[in-house]
PDB file of N, CA and C in Angstrom:
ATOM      1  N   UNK A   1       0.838  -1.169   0.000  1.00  0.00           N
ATOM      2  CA  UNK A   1       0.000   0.000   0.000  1.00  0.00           C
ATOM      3  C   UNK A   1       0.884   1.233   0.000  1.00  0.00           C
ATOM      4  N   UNK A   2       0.309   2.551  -0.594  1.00  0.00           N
ATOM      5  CA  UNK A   2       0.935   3.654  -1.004  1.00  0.00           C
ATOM      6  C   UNK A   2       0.141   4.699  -0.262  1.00  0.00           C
ATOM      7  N   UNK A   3       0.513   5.568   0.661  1.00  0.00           N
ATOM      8  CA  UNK A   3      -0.318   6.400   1.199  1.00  0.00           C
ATOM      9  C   UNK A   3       0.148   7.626   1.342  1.00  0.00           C
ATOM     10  N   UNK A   4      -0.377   8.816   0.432  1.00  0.00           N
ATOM     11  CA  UNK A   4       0.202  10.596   0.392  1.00  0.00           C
ATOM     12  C   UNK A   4      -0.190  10.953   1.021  1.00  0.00           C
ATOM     13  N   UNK A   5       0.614  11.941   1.830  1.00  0.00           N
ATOM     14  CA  UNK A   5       0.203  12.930   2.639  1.00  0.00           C
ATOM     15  C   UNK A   5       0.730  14.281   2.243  1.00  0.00           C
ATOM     16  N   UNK A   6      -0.216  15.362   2.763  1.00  0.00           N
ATOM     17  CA  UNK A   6       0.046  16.767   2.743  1.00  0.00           C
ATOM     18  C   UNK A   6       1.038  17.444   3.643  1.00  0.00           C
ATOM     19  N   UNK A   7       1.915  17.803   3.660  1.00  0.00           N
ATOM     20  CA  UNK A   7       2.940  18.233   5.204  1.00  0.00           C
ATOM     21  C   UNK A   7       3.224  19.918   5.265  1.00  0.00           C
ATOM     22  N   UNK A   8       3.683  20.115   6.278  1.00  0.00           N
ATOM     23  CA  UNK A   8       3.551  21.427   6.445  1.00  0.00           C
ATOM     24  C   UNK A   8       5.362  21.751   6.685  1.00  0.00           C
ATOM     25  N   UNK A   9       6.114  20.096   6.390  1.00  0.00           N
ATOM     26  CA  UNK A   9       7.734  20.553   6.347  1.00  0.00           C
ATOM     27  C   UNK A   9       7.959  21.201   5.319  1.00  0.00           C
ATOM     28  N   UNK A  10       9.161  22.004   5.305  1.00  0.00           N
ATOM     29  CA  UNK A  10       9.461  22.942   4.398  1.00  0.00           C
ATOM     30  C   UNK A  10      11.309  22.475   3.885  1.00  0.00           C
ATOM     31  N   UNK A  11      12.204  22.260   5.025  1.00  0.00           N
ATOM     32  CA  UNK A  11      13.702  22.064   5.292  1.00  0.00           C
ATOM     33  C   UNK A  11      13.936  20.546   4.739  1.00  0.00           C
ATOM     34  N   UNK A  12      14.968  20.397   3.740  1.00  0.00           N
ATOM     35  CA  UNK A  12      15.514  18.709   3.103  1.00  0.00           C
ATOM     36  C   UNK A  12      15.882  18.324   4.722  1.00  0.00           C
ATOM     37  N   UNK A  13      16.347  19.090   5.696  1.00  0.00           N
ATOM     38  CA  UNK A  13      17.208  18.578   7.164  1.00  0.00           C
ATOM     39  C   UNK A  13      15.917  17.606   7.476  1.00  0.00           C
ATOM     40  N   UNK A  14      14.998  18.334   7.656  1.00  0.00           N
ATOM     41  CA  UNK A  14      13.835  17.670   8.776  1.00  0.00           C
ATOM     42  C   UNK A  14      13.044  16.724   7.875  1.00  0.00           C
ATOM     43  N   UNK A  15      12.978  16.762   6.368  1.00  0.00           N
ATOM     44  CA  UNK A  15      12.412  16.175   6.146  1.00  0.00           C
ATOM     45  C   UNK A  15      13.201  14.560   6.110  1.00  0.00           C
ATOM     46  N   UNK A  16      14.132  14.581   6.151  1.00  0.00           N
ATOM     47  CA  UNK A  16      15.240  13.678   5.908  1.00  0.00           C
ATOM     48  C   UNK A  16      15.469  12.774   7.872  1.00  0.00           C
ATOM     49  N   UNK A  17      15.185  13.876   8.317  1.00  0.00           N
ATOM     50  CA  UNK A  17      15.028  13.000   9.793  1.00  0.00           C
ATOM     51  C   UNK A  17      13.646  12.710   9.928  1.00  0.00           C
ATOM     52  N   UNK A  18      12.393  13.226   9.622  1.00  0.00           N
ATOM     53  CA  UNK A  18      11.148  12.675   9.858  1.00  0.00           C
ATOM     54  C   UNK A  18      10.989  11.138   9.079  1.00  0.00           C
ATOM     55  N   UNK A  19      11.851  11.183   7.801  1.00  0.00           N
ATOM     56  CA  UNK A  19      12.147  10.066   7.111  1.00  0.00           C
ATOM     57  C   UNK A  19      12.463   8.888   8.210  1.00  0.00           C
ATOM     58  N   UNK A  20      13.708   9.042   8.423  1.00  0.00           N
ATOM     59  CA  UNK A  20      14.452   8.394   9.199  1.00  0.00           C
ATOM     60  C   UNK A  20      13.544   7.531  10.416  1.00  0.00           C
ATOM     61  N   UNK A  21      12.912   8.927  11.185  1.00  0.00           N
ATOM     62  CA  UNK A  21      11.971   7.950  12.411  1.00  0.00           C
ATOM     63  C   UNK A  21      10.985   7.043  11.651  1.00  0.00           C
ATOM     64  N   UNK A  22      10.461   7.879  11.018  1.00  0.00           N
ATOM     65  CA  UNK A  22       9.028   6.708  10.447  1.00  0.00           C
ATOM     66  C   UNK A  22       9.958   5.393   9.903  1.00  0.00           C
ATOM     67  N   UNK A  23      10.977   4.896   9.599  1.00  0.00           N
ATOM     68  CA  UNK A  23      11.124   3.713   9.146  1.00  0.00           C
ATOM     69  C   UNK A  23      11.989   3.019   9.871  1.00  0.00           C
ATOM     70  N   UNK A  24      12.224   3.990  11.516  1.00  0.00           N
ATOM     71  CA  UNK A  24      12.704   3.106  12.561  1.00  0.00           C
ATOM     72  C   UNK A  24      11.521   2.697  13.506  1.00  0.00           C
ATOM     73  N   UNK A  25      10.225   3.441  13.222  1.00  0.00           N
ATOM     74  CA  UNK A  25       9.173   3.340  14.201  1.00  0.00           C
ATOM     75  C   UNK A  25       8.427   1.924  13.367  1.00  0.00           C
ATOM     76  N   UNK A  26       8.346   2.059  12.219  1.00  0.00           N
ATOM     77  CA  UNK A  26       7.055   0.777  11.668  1.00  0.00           C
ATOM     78  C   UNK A  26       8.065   0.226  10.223  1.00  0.00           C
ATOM     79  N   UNK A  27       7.427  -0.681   9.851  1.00  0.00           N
ATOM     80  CA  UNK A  27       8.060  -1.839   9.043  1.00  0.00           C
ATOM     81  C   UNK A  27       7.502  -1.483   7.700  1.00  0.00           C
ATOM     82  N   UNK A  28       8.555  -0.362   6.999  1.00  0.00           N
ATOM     83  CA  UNK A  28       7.702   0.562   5.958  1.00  0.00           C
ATOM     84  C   UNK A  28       8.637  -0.079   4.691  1.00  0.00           C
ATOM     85  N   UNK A  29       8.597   0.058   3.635  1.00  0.00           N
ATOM     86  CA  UNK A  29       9.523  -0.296   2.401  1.00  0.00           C
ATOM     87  C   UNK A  29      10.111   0.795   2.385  1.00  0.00           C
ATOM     88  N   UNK A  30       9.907   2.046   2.609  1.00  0.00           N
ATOM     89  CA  UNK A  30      10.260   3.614   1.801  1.00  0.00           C
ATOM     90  C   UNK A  30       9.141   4.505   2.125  1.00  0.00           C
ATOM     91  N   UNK A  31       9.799   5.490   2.399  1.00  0.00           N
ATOM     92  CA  UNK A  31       9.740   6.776   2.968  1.00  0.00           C
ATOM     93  C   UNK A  31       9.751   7.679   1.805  1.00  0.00           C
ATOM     94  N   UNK A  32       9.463   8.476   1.628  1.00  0.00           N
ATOM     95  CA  UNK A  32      10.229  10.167   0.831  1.00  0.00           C
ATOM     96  C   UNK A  32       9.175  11.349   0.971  1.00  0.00           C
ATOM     97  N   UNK A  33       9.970  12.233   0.984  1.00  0.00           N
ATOM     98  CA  UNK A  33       9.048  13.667   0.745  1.00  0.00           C
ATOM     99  C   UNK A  33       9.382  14.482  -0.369  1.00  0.00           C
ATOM    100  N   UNK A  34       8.456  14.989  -0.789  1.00  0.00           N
ATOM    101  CA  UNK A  34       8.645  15.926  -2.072  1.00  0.00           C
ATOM    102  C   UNK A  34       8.680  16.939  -1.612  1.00  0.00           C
ATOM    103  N   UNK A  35       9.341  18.245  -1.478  1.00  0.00           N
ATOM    104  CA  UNK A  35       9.029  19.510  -1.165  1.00  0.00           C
ATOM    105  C   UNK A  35       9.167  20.785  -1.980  1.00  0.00           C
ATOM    106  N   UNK A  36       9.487  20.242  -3.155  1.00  0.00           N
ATOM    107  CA  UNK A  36       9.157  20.622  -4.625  1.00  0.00           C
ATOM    108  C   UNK A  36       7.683  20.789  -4.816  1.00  0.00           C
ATOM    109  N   UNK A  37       6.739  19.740  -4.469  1.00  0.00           N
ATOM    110  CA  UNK A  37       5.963  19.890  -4.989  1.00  0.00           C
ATOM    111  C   UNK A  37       4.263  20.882  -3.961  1.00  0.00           C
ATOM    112  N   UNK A  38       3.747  21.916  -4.388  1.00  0.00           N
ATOM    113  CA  UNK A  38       2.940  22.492  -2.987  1.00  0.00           C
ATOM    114  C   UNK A  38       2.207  21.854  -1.639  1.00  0.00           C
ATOM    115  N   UNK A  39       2.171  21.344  -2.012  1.00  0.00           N
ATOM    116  CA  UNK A  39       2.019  20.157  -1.004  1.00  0.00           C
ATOM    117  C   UNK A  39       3.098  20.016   0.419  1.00  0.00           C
ATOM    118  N   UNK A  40       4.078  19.856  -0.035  1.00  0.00           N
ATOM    119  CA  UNK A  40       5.065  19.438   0.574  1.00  0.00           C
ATOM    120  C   UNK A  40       4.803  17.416   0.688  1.00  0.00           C
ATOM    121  N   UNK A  41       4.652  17.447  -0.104  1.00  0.00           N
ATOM    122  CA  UNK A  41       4.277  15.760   0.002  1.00  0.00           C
ATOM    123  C   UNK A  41       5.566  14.881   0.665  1.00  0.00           C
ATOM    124  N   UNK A  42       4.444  14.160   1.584  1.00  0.00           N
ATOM    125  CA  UNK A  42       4.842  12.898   1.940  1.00  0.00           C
ATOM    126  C   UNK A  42       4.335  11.547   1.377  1.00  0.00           C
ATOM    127  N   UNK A  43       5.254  10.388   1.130  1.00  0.00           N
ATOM    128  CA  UNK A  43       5.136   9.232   0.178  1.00  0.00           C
ATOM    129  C   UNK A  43       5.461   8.103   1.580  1.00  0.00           C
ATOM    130  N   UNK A  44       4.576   7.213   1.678  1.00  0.00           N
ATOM    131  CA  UNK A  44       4.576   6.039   2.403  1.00  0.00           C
ATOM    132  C   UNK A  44       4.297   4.471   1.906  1.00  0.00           C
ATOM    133  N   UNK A  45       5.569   3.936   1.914  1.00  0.00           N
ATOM    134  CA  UNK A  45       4.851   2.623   0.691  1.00  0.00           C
ATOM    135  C   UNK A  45       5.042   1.327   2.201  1.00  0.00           C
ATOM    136  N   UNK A  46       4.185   0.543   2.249  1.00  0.00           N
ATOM    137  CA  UNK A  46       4.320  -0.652   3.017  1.00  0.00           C
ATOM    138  C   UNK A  46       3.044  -0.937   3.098  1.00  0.00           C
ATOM    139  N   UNK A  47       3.344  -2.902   4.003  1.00  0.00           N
ATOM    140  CA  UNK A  47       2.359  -3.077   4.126  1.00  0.00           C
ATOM    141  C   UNK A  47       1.579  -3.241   5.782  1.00  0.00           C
ATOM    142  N   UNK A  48       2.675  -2.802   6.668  1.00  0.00           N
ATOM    143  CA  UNK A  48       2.384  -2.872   8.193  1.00  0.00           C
ATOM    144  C   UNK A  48       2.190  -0.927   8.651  1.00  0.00           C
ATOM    145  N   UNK A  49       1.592  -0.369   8.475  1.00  0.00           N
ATOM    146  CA  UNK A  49       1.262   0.758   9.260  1.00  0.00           C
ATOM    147  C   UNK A  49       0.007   1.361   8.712  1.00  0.00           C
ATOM    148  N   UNK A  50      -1.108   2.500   9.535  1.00  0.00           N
ATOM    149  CA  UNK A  50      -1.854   2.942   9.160  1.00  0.00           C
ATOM    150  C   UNK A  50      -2.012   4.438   9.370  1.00  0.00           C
ATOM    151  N   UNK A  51      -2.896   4.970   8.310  1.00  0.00           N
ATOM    152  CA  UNK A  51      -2.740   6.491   8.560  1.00  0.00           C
ATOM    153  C   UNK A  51      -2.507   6.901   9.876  1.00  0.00           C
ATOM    154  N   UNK A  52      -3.368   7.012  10.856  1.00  0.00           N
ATOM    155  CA  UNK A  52      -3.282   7.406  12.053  1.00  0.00           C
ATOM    156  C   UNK A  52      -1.779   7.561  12.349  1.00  0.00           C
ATOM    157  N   UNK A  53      -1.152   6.181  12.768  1.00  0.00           N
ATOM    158  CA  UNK A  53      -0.043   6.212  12.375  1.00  0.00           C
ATOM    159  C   UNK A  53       1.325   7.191  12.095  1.00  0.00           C
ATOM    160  N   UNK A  54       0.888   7.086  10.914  1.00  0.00           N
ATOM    161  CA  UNK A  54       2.198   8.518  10.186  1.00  0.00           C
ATOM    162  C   UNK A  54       1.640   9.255  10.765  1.00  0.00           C
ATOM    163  N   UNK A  55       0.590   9.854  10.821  1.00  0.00           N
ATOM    164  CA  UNK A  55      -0.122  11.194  11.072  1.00  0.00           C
ATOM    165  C   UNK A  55       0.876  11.497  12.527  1.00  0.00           C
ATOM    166  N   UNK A  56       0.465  10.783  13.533  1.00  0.00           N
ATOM    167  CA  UNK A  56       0.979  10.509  14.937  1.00  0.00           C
ATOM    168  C   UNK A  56       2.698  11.050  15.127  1.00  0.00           C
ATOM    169  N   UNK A  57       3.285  10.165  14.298  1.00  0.00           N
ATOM    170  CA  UNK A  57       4.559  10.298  14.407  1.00  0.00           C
ATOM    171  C   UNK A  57       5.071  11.768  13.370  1.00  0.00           C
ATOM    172  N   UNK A  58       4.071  11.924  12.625  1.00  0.00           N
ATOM    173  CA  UNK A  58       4.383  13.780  12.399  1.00  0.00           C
ATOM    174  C   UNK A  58       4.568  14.303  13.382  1.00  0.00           C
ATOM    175  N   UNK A  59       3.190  13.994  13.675  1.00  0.00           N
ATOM    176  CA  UNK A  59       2.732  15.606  14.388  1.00  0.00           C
ATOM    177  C   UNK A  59       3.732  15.052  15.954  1.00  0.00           C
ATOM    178  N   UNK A  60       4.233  14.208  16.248  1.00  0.00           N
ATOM    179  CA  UNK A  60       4.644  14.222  17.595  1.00  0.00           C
ATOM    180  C   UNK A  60       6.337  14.745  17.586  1.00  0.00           C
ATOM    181  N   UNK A  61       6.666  14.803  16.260  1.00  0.00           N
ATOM    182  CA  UNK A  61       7.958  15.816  15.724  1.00  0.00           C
ATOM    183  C   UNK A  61       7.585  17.283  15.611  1.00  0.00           C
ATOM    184  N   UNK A  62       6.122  17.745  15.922  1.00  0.00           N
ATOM    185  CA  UNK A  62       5.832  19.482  15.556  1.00  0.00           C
ATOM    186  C   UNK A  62       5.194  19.537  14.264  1.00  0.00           C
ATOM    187  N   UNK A  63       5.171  18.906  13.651  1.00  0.00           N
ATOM    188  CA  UNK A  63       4.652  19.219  12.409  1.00  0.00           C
ATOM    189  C   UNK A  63       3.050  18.526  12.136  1.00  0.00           C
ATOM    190  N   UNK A  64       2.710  18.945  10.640  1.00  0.00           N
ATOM    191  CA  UNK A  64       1.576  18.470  10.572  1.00  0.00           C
ATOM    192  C   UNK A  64       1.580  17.672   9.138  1.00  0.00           C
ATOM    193  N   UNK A  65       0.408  16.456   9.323  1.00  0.00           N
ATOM    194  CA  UNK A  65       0.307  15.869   8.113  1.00  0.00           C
ATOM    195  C   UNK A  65      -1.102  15.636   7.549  1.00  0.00           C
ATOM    196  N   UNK A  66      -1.466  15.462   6.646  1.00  0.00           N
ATOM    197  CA  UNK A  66      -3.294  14.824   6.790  1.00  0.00           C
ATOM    198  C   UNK A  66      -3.143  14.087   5.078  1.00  0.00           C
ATOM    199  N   UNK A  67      -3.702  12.735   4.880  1.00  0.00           N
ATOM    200  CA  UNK A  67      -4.082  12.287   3.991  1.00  0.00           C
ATOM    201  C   UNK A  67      -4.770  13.135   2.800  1.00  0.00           C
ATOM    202  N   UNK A  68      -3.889  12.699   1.609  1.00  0.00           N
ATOM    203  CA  UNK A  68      -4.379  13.328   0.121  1.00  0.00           C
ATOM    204  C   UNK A  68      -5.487  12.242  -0.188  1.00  0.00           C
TER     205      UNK A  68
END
């Protein structure tokens, strides 16, 4: 499963460590964020985690996320 999100990161630094936790916290294939694109998109591919989830481990770094 493939699940986008909207983010409110802006910095390659943070987006590159928010990376990092989400695929030490749950059993993900790949991580990435776009911040090229308005959005600031986040990309979640696996098959063990659920929205809530990512959402959680955003926002418990400061930031915000919500399903595209």
């Amino acid at each position: 499963m493939v699940e986008v999100f909207k983010t409110n990161v802006q910095q390659p630094e943070t987006a590159r460590q928010l990376a990092g936790y989400i695929l030490e916290l749950f059993p993900v294939k790949r991580v990435n964020f776009d911040l090229h694109d308005c959005d600031n998109i986040l990309r979640v591919e696996g098959d063990s985690f659920s929205v809530r989830q990512i959402i959680a481990a955003v926002n418990a770094n400061g930031y915000q996320a919500e399903l595209l």
